[in-house]
N, C-alpha and C. Protein backbone atom coordinates (compact mmCIF):
# COMPACT_ATOMS: atom_id res chain seq x y z
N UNK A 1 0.74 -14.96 21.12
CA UNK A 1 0.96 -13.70 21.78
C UNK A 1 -0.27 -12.82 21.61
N UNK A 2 -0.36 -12.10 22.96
CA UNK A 2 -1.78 -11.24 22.73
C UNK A 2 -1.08 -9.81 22.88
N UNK A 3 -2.16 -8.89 21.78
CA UNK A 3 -1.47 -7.13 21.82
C UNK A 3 -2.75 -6.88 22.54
N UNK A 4 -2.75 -5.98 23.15
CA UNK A 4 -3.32 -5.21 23.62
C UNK A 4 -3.57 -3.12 23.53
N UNK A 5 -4.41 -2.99 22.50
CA UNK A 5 -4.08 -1.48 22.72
C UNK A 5 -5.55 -0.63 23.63
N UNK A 6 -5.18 -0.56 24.74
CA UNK A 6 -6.12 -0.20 25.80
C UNK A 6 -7.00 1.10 25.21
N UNK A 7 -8.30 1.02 25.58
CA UNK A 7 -8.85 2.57 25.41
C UNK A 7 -10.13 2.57 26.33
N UNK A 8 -11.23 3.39 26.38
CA UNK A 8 -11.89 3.25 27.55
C UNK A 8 -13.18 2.77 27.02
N UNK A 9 -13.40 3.33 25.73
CA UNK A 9 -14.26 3.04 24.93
C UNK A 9 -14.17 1.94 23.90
N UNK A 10 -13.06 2.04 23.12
CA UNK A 10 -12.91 0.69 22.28
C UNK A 10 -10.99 0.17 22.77
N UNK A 11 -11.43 -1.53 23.26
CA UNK A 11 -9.92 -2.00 23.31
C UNK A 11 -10.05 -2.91 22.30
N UNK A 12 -8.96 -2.51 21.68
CA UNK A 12 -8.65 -3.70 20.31
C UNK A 12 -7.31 -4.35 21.53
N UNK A 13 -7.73 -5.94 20.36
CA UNK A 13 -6.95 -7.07 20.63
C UNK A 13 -6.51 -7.89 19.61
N UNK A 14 -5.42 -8.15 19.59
CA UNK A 14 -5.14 -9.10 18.61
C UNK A 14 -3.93 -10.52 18.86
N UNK A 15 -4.75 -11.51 18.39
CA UNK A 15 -3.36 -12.68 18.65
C UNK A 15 -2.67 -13.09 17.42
N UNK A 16 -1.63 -13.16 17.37
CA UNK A 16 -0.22 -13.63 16.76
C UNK A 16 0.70 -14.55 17.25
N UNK A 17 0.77 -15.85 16.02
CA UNK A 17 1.65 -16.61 16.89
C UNK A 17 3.08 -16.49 15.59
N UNK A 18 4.16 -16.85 16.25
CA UNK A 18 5.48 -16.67 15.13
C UNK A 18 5.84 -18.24 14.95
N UNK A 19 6.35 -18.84 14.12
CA UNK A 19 6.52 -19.64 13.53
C UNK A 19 7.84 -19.75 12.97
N UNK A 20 8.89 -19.89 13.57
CA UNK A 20 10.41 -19.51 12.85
C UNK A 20 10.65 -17.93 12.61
N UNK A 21 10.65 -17.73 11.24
CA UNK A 21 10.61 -16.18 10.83
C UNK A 21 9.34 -15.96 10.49
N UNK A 22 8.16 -16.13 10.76
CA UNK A 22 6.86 -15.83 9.85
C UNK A 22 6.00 -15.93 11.24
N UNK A 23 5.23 -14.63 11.23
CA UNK A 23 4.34 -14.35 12.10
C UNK A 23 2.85 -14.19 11.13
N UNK A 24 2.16 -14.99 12.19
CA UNK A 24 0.40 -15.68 11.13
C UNK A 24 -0.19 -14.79 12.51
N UNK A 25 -1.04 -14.11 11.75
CA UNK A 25 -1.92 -13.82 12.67
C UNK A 25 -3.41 -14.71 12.84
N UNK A 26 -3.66 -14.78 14.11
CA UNK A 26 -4.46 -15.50 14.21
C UNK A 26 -6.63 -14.98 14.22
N UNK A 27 -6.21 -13.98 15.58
CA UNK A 27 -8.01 -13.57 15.16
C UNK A 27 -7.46 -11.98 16.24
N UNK A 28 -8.51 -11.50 15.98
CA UNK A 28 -7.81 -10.06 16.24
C UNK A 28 -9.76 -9.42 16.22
N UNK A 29 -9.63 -8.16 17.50
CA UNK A 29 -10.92 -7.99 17.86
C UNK A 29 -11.08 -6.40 18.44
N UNK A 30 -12.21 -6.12 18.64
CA UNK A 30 -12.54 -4.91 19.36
C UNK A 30 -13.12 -5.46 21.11
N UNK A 31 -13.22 -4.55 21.71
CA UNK A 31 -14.16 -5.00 23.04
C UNK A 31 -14.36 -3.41 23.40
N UNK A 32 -15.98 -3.39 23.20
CA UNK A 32 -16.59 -2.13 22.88
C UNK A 32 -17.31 -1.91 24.34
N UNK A 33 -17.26 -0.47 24.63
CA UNK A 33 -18.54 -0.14 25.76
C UNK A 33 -18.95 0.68 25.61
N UNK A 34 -19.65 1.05 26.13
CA UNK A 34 -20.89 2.36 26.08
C UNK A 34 -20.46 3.53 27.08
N UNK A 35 -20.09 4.47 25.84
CA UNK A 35 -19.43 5.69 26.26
C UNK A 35 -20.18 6.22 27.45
N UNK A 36 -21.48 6.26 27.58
CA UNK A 36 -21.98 7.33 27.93
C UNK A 36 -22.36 6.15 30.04
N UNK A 37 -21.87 4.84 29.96
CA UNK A 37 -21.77 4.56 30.86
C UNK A 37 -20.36 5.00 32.01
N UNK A 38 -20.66 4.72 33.53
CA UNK A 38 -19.75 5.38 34.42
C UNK A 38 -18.49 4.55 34.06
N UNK A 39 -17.37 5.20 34.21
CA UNK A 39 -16.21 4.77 33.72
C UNK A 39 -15.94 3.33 34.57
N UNK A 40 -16.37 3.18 35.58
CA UNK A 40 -16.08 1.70 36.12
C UNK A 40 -16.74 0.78 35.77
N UNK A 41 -17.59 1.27 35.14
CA UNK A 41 -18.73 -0.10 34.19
C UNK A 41 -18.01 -0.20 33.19
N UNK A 42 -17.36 0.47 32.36
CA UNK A 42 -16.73 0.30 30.87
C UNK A 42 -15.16 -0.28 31.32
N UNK A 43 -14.79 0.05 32.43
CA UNK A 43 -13.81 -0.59 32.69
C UNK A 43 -14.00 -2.02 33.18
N UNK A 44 -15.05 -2.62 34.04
CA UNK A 44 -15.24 -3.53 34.12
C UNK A 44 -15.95 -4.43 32.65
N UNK A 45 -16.34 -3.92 31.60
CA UNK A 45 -16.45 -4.02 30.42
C UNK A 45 -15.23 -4.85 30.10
N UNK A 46 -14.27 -3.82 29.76
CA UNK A 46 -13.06 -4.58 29.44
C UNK A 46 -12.27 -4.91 29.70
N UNK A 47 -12.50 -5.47 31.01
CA UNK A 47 -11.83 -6.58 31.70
C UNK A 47 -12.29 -8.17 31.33
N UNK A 48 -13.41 -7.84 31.43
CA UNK A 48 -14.28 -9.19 31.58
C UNK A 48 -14.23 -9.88 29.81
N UNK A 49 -14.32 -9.05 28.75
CA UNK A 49 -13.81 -8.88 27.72
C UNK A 49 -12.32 -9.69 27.29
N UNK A 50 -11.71 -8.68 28.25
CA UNK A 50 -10.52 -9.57 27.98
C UNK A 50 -10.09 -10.92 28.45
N UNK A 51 -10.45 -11.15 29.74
CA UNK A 51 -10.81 -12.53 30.49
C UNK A 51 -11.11 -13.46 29.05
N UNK A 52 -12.52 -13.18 28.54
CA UNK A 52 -12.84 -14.30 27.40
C UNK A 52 -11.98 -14.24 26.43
N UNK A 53 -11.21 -13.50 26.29
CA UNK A 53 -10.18 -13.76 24.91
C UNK A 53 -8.91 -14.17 25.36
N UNK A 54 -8.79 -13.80 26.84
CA UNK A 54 -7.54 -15.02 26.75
C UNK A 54 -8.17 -16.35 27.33
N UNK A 55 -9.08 -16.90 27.80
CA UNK A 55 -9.26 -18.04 27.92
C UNK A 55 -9.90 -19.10 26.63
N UNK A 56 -10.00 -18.24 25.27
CA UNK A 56 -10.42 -18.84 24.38
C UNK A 56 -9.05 -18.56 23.55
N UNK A 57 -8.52 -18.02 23.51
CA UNK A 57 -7.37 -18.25 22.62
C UNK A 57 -5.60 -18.79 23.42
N UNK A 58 -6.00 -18.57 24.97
CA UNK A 58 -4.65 -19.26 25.57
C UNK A 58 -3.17 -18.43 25.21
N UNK A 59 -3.26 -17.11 25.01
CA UNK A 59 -1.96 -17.00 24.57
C UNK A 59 -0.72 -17.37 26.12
N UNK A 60 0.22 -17.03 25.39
CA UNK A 60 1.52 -17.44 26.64
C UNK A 60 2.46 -16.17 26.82
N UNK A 61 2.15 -14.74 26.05
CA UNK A 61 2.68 -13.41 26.00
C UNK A 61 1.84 -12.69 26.26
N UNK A 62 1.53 -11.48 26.57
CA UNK A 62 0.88 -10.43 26.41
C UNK A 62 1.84 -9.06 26.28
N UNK A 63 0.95 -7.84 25.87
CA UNK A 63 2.36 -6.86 25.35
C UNK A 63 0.96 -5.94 25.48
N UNK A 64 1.21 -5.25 25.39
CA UNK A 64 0.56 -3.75 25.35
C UNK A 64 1.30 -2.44 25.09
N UNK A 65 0.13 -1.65 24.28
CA UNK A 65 1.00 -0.30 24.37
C UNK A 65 0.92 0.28 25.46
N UNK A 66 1.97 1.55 25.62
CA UNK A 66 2.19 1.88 26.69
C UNK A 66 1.09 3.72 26.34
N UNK A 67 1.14 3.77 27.47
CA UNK A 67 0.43 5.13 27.49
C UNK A 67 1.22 6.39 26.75
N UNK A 68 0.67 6.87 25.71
CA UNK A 68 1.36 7.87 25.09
C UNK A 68 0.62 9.15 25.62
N UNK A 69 1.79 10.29 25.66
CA UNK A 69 1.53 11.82 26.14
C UNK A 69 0.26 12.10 25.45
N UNK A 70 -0.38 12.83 26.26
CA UNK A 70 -1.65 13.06 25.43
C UNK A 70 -2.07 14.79 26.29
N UNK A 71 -2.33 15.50 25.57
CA UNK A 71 -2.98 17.09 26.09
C UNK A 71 -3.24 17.02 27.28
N UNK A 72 -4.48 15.98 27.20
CA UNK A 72 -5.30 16.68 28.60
C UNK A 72 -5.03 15.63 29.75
N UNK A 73 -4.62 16.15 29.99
CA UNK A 73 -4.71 14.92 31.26
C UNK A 73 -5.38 13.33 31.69
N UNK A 74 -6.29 14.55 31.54
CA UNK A 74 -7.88 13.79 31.97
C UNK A 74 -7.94 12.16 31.04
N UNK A 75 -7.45 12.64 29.78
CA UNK A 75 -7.56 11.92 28.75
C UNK A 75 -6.82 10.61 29.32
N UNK A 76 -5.18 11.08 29.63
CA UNK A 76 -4.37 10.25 30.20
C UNK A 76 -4.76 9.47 30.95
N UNK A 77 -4.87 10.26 32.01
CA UNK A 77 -5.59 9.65 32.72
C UNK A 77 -6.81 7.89 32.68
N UNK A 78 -7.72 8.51 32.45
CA UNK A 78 -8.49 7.36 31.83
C UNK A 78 -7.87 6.29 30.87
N UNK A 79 -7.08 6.48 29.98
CA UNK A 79 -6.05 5.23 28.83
C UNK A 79 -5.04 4.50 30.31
N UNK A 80 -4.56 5.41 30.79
CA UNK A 80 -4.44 4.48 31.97
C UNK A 80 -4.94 3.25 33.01
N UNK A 81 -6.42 4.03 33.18
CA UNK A 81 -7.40 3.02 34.00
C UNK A 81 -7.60 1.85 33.02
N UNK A 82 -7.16 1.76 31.37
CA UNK A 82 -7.96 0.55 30.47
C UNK A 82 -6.51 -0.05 30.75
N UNK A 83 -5.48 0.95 30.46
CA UNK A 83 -4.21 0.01 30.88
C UNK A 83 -3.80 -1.24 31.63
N UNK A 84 -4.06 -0.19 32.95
CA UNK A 84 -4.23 -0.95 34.22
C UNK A 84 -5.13 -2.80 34.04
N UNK A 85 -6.35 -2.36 33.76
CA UNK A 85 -7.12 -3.44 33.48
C UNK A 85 -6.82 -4.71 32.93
N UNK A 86 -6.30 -3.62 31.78
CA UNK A 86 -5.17 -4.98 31.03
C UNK A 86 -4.18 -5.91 31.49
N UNK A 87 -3.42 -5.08 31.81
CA UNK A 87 -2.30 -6.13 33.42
C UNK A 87 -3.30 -6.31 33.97
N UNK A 88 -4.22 -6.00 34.87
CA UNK A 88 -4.45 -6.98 35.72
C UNK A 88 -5.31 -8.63 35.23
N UNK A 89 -5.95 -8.14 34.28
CA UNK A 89 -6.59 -9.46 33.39
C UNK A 89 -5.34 -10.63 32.83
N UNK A 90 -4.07 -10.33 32.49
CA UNK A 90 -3.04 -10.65 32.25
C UNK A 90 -2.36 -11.60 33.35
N UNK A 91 -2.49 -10.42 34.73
CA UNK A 91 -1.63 -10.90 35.82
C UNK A 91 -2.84 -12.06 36.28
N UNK A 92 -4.07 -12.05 36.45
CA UNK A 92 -5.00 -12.76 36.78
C UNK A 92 -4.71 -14.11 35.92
N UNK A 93 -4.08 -14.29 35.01
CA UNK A 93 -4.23 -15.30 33.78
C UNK A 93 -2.86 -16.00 34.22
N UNK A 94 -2.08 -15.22 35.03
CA UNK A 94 -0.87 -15.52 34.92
C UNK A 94 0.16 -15.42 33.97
N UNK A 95 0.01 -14.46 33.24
CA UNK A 95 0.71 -13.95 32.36
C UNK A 95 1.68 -12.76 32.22
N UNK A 96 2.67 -12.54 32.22
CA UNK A 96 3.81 -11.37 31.93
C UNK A 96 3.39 -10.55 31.19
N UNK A 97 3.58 -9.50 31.26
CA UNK A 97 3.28 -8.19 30.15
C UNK A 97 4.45 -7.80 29.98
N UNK A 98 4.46 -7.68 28.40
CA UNK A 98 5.65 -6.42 27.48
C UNK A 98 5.14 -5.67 27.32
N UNK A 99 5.62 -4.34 27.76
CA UNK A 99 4.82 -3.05 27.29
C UNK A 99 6.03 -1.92 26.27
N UNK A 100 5.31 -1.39 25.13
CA UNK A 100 5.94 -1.04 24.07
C UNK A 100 5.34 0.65 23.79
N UNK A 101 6.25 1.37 23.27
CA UNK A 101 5.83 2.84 23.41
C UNK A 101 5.37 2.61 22.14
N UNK A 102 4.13 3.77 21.58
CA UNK A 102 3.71 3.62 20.27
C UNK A 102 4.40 4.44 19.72
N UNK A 103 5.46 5.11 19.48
CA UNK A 103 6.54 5.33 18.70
C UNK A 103 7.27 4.08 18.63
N UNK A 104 7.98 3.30 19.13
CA UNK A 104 8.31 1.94 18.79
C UNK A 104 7.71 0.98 18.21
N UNK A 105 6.67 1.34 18.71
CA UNK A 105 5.75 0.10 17.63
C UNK A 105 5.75 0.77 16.06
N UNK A 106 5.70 1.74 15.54
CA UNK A 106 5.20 2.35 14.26
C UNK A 106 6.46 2.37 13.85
N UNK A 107 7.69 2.48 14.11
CA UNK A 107 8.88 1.87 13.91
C UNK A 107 8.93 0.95 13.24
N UNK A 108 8.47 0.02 14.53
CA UNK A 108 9.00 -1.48 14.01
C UNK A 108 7.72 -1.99 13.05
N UNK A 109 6.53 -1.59 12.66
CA UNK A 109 5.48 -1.71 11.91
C UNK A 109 5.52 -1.20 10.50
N UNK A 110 5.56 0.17 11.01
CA UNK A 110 6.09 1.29 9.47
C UNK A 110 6.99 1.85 9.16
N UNK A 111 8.34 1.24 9.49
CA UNK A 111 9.14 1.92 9.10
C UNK A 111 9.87 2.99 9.42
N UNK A 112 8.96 3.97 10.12
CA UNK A 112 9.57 5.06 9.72
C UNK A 112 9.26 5.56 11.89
N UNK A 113 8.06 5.96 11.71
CA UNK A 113 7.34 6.69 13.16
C UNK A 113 6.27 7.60 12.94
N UNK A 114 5.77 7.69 11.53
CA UNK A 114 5.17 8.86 11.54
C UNK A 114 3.76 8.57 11.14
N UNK A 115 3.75 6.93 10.86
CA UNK A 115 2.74 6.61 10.04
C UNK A 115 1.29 6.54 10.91
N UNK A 116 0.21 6.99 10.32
CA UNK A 116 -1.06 7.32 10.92
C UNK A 116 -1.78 5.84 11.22
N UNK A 117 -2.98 6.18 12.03
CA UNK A 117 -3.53 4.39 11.60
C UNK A 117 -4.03 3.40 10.88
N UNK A 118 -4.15 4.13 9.55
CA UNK A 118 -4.30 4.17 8.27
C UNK A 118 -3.27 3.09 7.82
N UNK A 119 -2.01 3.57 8.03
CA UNK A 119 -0.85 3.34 7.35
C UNK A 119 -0.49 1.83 8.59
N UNK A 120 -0.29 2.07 9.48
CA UNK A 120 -0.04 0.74 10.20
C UNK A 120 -1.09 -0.31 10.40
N UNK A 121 -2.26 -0.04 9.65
CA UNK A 121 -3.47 -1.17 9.56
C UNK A 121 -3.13 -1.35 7.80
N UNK A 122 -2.45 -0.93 6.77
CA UNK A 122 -2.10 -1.64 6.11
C UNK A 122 -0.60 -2.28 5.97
N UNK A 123 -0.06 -1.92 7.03
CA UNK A 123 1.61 -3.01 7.29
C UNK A 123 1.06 -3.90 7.90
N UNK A 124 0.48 -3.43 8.60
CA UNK A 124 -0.11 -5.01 9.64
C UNK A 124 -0.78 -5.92 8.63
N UNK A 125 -1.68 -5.66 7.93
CA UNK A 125 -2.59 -6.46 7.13
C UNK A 125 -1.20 -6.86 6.07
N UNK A 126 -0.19 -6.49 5.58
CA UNK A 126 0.90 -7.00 4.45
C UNK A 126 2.15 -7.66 5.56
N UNK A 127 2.12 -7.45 6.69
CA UNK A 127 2.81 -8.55 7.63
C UNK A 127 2.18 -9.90 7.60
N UNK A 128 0.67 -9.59 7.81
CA UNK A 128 0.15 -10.80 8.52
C UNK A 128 -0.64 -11.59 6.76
N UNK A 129 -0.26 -10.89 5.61
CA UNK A 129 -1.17 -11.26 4.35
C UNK A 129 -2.40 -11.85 4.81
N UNK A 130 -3.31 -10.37 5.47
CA UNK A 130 -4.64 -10.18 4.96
C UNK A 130 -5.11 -9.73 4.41
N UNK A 131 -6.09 -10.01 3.51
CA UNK A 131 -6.78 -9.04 2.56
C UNK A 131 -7.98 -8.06 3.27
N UNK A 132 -8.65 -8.49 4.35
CA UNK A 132 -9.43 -8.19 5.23
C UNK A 132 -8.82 -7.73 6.18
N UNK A 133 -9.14 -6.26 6.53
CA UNK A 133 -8.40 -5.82 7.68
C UNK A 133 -9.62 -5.60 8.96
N UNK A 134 -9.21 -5.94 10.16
CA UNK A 134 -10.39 -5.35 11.26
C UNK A 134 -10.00 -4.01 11.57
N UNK A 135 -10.81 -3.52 12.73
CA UNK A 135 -10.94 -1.53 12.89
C UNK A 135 -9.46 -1.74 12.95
N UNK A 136 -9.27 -0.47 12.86
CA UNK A 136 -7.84 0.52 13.58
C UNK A 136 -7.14 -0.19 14.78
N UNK A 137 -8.06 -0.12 15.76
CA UNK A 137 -7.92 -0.52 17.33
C UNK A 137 -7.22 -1.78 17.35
N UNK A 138 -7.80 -2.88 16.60
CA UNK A 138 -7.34 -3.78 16.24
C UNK A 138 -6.17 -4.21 15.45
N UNK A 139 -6.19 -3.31 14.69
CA UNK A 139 -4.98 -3.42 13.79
C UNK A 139 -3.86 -3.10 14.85
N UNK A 140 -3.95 -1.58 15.55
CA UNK A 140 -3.04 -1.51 16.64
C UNK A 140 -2.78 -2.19 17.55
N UNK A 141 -3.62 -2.97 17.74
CA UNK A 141 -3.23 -4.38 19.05
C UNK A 141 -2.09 -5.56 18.26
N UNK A 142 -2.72 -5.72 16.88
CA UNK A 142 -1.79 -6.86 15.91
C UNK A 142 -0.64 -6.04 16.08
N UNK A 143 -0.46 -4.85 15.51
CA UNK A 143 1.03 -4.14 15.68
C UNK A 143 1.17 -4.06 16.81
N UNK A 144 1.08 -4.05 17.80
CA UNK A 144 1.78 -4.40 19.31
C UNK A 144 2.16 -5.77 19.62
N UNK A 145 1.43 -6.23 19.22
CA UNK A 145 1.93 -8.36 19.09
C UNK A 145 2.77 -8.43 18.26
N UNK A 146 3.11 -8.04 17.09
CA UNK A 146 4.19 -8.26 16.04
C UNK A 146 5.57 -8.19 16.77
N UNK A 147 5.09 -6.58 17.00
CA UNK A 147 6.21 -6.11 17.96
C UNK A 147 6.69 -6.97 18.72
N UNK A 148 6.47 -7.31 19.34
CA UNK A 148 6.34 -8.27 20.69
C UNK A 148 7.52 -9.60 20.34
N UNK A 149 6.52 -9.86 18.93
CA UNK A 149 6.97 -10.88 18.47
C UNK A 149 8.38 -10.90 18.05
N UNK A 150 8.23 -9.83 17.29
CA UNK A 150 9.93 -9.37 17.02
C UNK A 150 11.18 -8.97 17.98
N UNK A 151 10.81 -8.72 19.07
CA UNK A 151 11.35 -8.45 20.34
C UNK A 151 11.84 -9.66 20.78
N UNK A 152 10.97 -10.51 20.96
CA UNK A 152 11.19 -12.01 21.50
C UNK A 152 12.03 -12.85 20.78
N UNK A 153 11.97 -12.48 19.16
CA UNK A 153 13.04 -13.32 18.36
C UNK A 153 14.19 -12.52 18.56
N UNK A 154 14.42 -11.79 18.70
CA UNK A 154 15.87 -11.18 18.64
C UNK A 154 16.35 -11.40 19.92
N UNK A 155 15.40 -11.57 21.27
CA UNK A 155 16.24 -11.44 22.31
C UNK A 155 16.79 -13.07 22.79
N UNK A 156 15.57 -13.81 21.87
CA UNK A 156 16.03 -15.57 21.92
C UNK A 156 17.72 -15.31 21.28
N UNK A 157 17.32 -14.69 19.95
CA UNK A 157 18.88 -14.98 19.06
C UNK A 157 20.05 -14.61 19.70
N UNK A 158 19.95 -13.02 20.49
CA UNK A 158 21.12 -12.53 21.20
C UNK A 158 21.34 -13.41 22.51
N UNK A 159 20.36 -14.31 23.09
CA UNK A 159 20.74 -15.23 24.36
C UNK A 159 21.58 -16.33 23.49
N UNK A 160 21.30 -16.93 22.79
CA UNK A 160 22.23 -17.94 22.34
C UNK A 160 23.33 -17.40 21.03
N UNK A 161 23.62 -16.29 21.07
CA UNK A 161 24.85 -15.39 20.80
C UNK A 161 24.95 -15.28 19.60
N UNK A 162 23.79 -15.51 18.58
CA UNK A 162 23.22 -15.39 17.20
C UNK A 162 22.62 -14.08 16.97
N UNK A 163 23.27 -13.01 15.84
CA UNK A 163 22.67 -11.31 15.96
C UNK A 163 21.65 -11.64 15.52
N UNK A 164 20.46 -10.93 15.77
CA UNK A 164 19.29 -10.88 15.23
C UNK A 164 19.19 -10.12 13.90
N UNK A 165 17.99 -11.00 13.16
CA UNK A 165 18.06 -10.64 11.71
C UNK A 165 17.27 -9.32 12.06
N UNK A 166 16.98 -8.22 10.77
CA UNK A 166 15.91 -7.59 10.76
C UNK A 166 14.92 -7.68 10.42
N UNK A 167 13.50 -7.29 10.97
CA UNK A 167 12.18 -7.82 10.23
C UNK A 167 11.98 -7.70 8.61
C-alpha cells in the first residue's frame, strides 16, 4: 500500500505492506521541488516522482490524505493541485485511491487527534519498529498507509462477518 501526503513543495510517500495483524513498513520518501519554480513545474515534479515510486515498488492500494481546512485559500488551493496529481498518477497506474481526513488519520495513529508531527512520526516509527525515522512528510504518508491498512483489515473482517479487532 502506498500513502500519499500531497504538498506542492515536499510530497512524502510511504509503502506498507500488512501481513496478518503486523504492518512492516517497507521504504518511505520525500519528492522535493523547487519552491521558487512555476507551480506547474513542481507539479509536474511530483507527478513524475510519483510515477517512479509506484513503478519501483508496485503497490496494489493507494490512500492519501485528504485536503484539510486551511486559512488562506490560496494555500488550499494549491494542496489541492498536489492532490489532484496524486490521483491522477494513481489512476494512470491503475490504481484506486482511499482518501482519509487528517483528523482520522492522527486518530487512528495517535490515539487521540491532537498529536503534532512530532508525535505521529514517533507512532509511526513504534508501529512500523524503526529506530530511524524519515522527514515528517514522510512519516505522514506511512500514517496514511497504516491507516489504509487498518481500514482494509476491518472491512475484509466485517465482509466475512468477523468484528474487527482494534489496532
Amino acid at each position: 500500500m502506498l500513502g500519499i501526503d500531497p504538498g506542492t513543495i515536499r510530497t512524502g510517500w510511504g509503502v506498507v505492506e500488512r501481513r496478518g495483524s503486523v504492518v512492516r513498513g517497507v521504504m518511505a520518501g520525500v519528492i522535493k521541488t523547487n519552491e521558487r519554480e512555476e507551480l506547474a513545474f513542481r507539479l509536474n515534479t511530483i507527478f513524475e516522482g510519483l510515477r517512479v515510486v509506484i513503478a519501483s515498488h508496485a503497490p496494489t492500494e493507494v490512500a492519501v490524505e485528504d485536503v484539510f481546512y486551511a486559512r488562506h485559500a490560496q494555500s488550499a488551493l494549491k494542496l489541492g493541485h498536489a492532490r489532484g496529481v496524486a490521483l491522477l498518477a494513481a489512476a494512470q497506474a491503475g490504481l484506486s485511491v482511499a482518501a482519509y481526513p487528517p483528523a482520522l488519520v492522527k486518530r487512528v495513529i495517535g490515539g487521540g487527534g491532537r498529536a503534532d508531527k512530532t508525535q505521529i512520526a514517533r507512532m509511526v516509527g513504534a508501529i512500523l519498529g524503526w529506530r530511524e525515522l524519515p522527514s515528517t512528510d514522510a512519516t505522514d504518508a506511512l500514517a496514511v498507509a497504516i491507516t489504509h491498512a487498518n481500514a482494509m483489515t476491518a472491512a475484509r473482517s466485517i465482509a466475512r462477518g468477523v468484528p474487527p479487532r482494534s489496532p
